[in-house]
C-alpha atoms as a PDB file:
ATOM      1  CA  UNK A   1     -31.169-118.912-137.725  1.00  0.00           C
ATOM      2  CA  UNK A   2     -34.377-119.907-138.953  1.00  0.00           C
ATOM      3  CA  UNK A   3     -36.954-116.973-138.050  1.00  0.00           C
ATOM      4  CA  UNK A   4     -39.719-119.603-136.340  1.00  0.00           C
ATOM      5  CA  UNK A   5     -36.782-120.065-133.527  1.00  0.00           C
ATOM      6  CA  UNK A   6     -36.687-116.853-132.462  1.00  0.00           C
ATOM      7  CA  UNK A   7     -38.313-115.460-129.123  1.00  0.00           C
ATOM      8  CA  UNK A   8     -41.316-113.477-129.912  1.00  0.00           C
ATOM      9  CA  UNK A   9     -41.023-110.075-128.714  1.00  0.00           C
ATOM     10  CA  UNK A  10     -43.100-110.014-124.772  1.00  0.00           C
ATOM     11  CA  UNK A  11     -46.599-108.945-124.960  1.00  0.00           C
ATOM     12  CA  UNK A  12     -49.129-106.971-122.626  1.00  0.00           C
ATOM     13  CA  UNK A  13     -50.779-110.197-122.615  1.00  0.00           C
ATOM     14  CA  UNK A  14     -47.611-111.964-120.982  1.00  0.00           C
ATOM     15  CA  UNK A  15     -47.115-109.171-118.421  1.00  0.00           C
ATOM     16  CA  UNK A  16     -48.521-107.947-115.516  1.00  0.00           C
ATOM     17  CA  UNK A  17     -49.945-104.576-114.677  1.00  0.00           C
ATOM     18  CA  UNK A  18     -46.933-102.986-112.041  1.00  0.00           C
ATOM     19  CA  UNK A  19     -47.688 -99.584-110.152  1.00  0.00           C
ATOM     20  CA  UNK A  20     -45.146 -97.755-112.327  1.00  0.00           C
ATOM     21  CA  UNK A  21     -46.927 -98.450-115.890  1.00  0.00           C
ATOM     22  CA  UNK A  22     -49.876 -97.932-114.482  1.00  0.00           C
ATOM     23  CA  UNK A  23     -49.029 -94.463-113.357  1.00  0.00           C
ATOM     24  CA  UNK A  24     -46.885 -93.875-116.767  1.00  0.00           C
ATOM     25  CA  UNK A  25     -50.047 -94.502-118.465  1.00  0.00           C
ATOM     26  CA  UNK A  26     -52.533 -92.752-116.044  1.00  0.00           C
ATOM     27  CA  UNK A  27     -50.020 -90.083-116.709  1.00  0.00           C
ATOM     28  CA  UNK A  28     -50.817 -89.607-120.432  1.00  0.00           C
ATOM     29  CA  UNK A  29     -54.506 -90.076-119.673  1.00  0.00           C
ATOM     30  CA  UNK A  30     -54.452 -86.676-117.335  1.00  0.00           C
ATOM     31  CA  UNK A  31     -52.419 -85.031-119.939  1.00  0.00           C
ATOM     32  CA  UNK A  32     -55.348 -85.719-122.428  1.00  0.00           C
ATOM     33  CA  UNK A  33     -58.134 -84.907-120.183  1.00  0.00           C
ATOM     34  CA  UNK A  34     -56.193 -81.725-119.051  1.00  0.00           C
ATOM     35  CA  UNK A  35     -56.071 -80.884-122.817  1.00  0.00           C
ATOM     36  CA  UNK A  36     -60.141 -81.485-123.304  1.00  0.00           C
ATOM     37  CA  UNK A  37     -60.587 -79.622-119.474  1.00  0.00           C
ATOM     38  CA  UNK A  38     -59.472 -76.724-121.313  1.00  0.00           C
ATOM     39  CA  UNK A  39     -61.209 -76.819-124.015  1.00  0.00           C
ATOM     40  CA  UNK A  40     -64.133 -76.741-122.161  1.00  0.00           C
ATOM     41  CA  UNK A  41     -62.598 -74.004-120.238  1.00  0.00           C
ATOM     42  CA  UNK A  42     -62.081 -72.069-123.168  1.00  0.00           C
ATOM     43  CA  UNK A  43     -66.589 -72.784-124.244  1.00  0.00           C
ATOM     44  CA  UNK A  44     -67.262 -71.275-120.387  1.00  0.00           C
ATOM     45  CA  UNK A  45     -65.531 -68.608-121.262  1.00  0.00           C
ATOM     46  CA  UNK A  46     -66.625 -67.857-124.791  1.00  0.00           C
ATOM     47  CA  UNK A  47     -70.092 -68.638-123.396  1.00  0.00           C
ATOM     48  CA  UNK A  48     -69.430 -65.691-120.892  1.00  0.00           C
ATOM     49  CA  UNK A  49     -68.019 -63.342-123.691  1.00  0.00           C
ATOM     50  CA  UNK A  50     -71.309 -64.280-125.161  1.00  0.00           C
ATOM     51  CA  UNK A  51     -73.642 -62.998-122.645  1.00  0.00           C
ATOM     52  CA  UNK A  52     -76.815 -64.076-120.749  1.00  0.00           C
ATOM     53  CA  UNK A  53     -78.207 -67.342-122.332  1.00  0.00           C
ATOM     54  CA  UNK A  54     -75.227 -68.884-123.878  1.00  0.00           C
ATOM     55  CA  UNK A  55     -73.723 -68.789-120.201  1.00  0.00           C
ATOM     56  CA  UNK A  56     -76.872 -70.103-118.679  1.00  0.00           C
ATOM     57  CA  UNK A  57     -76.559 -73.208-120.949  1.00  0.00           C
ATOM     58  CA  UNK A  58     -72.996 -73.983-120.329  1.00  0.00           C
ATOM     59  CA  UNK A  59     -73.801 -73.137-116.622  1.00  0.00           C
ATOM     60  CA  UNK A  60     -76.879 -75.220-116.096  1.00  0.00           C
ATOM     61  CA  UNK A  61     -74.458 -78.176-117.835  1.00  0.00           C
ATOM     62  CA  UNK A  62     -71.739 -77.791-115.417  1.00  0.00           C
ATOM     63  CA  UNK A  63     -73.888 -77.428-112.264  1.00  0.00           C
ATOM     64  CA  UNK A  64     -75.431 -80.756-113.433  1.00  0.00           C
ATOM     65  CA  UNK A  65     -74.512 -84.173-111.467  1.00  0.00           C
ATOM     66  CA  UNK A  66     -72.736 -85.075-114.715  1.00  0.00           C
ATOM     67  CA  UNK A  67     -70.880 -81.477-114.756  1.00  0.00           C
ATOM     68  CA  UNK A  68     -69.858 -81.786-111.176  1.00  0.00           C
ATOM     69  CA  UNK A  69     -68.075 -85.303-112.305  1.00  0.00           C
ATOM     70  CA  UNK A  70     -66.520 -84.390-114.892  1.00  0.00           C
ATOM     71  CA  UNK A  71     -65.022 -81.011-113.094  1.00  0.00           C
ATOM     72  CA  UNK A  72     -64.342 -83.599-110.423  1.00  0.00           C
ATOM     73  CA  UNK A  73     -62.307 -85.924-112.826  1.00  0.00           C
ATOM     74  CA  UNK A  74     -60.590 -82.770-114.424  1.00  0.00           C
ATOM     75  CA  UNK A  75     -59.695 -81.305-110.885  1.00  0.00           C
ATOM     76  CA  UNK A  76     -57.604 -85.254-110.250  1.00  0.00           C
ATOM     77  CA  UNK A  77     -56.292 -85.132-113.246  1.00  0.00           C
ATOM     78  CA  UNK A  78     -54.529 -81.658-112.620  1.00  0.00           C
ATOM     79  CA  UNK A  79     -53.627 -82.755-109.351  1.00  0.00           C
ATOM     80  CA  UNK A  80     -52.099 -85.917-110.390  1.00  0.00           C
ATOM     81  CA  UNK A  81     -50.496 -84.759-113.548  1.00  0.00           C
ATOM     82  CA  UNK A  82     -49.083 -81.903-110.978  1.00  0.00           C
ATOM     83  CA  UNK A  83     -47.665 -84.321-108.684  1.00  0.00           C
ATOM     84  CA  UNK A  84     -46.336 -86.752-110.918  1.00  0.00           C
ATOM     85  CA  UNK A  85     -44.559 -84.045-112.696  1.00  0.00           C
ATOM     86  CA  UNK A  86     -43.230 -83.120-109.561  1.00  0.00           C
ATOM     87  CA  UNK A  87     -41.918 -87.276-109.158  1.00  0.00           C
ATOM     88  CA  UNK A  88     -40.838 -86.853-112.831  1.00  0.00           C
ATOM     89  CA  UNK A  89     -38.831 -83.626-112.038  1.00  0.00           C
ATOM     90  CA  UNK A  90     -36.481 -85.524-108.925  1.00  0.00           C
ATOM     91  CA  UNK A  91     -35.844 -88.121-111.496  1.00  0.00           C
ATOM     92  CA  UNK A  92     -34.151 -85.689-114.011  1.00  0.00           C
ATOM     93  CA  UNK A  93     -32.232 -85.298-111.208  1.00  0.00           C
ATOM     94  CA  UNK A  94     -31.277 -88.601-110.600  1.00  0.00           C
ATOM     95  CA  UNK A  95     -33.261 -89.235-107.258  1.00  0.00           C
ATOM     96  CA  UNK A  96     -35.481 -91.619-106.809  1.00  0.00           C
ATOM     97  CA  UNK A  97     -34.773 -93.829-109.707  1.00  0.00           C
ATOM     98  CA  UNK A  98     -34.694 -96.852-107.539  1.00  0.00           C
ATOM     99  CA  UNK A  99     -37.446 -99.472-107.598  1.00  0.00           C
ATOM    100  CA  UNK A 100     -38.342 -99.159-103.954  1.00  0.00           C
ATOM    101  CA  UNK A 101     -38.638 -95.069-104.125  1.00  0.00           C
ATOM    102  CA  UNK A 102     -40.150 -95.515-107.500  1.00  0.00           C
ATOM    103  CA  UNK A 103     -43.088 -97.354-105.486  1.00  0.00           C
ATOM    104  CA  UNK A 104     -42.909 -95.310-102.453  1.00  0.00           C
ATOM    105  CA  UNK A 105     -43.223 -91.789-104.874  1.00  0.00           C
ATOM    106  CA  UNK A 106     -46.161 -93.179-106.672  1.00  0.00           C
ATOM    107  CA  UNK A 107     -48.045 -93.765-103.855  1.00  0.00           C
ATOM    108  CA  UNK A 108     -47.100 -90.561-102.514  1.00  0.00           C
ATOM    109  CA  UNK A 109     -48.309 -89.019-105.686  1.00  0.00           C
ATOM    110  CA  UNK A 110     -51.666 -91.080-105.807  1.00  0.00           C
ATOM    111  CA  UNK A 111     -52.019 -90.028-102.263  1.00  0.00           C
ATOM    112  CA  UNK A 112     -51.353 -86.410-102.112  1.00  0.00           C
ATOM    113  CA  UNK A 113     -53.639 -86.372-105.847  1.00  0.00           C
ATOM    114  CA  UNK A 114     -56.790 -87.609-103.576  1.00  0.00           C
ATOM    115  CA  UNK A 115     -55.931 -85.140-100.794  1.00  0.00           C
ATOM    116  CA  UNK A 116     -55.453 -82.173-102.754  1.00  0.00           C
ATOM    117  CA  UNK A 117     -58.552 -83.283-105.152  1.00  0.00           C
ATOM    118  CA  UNK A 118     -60.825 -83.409-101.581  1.00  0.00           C
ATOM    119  CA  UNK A 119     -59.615 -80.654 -99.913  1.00  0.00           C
ATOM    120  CA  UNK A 120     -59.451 -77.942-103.358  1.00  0.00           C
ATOM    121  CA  UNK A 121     -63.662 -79.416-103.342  1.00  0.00           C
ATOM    122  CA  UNK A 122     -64.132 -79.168 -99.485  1.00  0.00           C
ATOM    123  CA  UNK A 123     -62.848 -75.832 -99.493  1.00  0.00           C
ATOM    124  CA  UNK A 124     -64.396 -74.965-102.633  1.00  0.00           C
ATOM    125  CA  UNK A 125     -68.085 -75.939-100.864  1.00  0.00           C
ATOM    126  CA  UNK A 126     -66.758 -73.920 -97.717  1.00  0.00           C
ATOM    127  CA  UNK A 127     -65.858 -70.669 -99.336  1.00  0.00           C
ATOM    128  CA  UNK A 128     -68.962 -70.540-101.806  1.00  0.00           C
ATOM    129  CA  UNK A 129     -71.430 -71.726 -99.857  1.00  0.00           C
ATOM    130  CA  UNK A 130     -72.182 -74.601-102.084  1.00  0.00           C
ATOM    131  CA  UNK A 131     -70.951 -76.214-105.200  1.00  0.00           C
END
């Protein structure tokens, strides 16, 4: 068989975007910014260790608009990198696996992500006063 006659292999280009590579891939993003998150856990704290003015710096940066996002981001992507671990955990076990749960579960998990994301900030603003 002449090699021109072959089928190329399918591209991204020739599919489209489904809700379960999406979340596959938003997956691995929240794994990454969970990694970087705590990184810049581990600065706070080494800023702490560090004493008055290295901890006002990395304090002034995270009580910034631009702080508040990105701890904002961070707190959805431990939330959603929770839940979907969860999803990932009934389908080691063989639940689930079916297309129709496969969509119902992701939504679940893009739902409960927002709602846990919210409420850990609402209650966060409630209990300290204000963020």
């Amino acid at each position: 068989m002449d090699t021109r006659e072959r089928p190329l292999s399918p591209h991204l280009q020739v599919y489209k975007p489904q809700l379960t590579s999406t979340l596959s891939i938003m997956h691995r993003m929240t794994g990454v910014a969970l990694a970087v998150g705590t990184l810049l856990l581990v600065w706070w704290l080494v800023a702490a260790s560090l004493g008055g003015e290295a901890f006002t710096t990395i304090q002034t940066i995270i009580g910034s608009w631009f702080g508040r996002l990105i701890l904002f981001g961070w707190t959805f992507a431990l939330f959603y990198h929770l839940c979907n671990g969860i999803r990932h955990l009934f389908w080691d076990m063989g639940k689930g696996l079916d297309l129709p749960s496969a969509y119902r579960s992701g939504w679940i998990v893009i739902a409960a992500a927002i709602v846990l994301t919210v409420s850990g900030w609402v209650c966060g603003y409630h209990s300290m006063g204000a963020l």
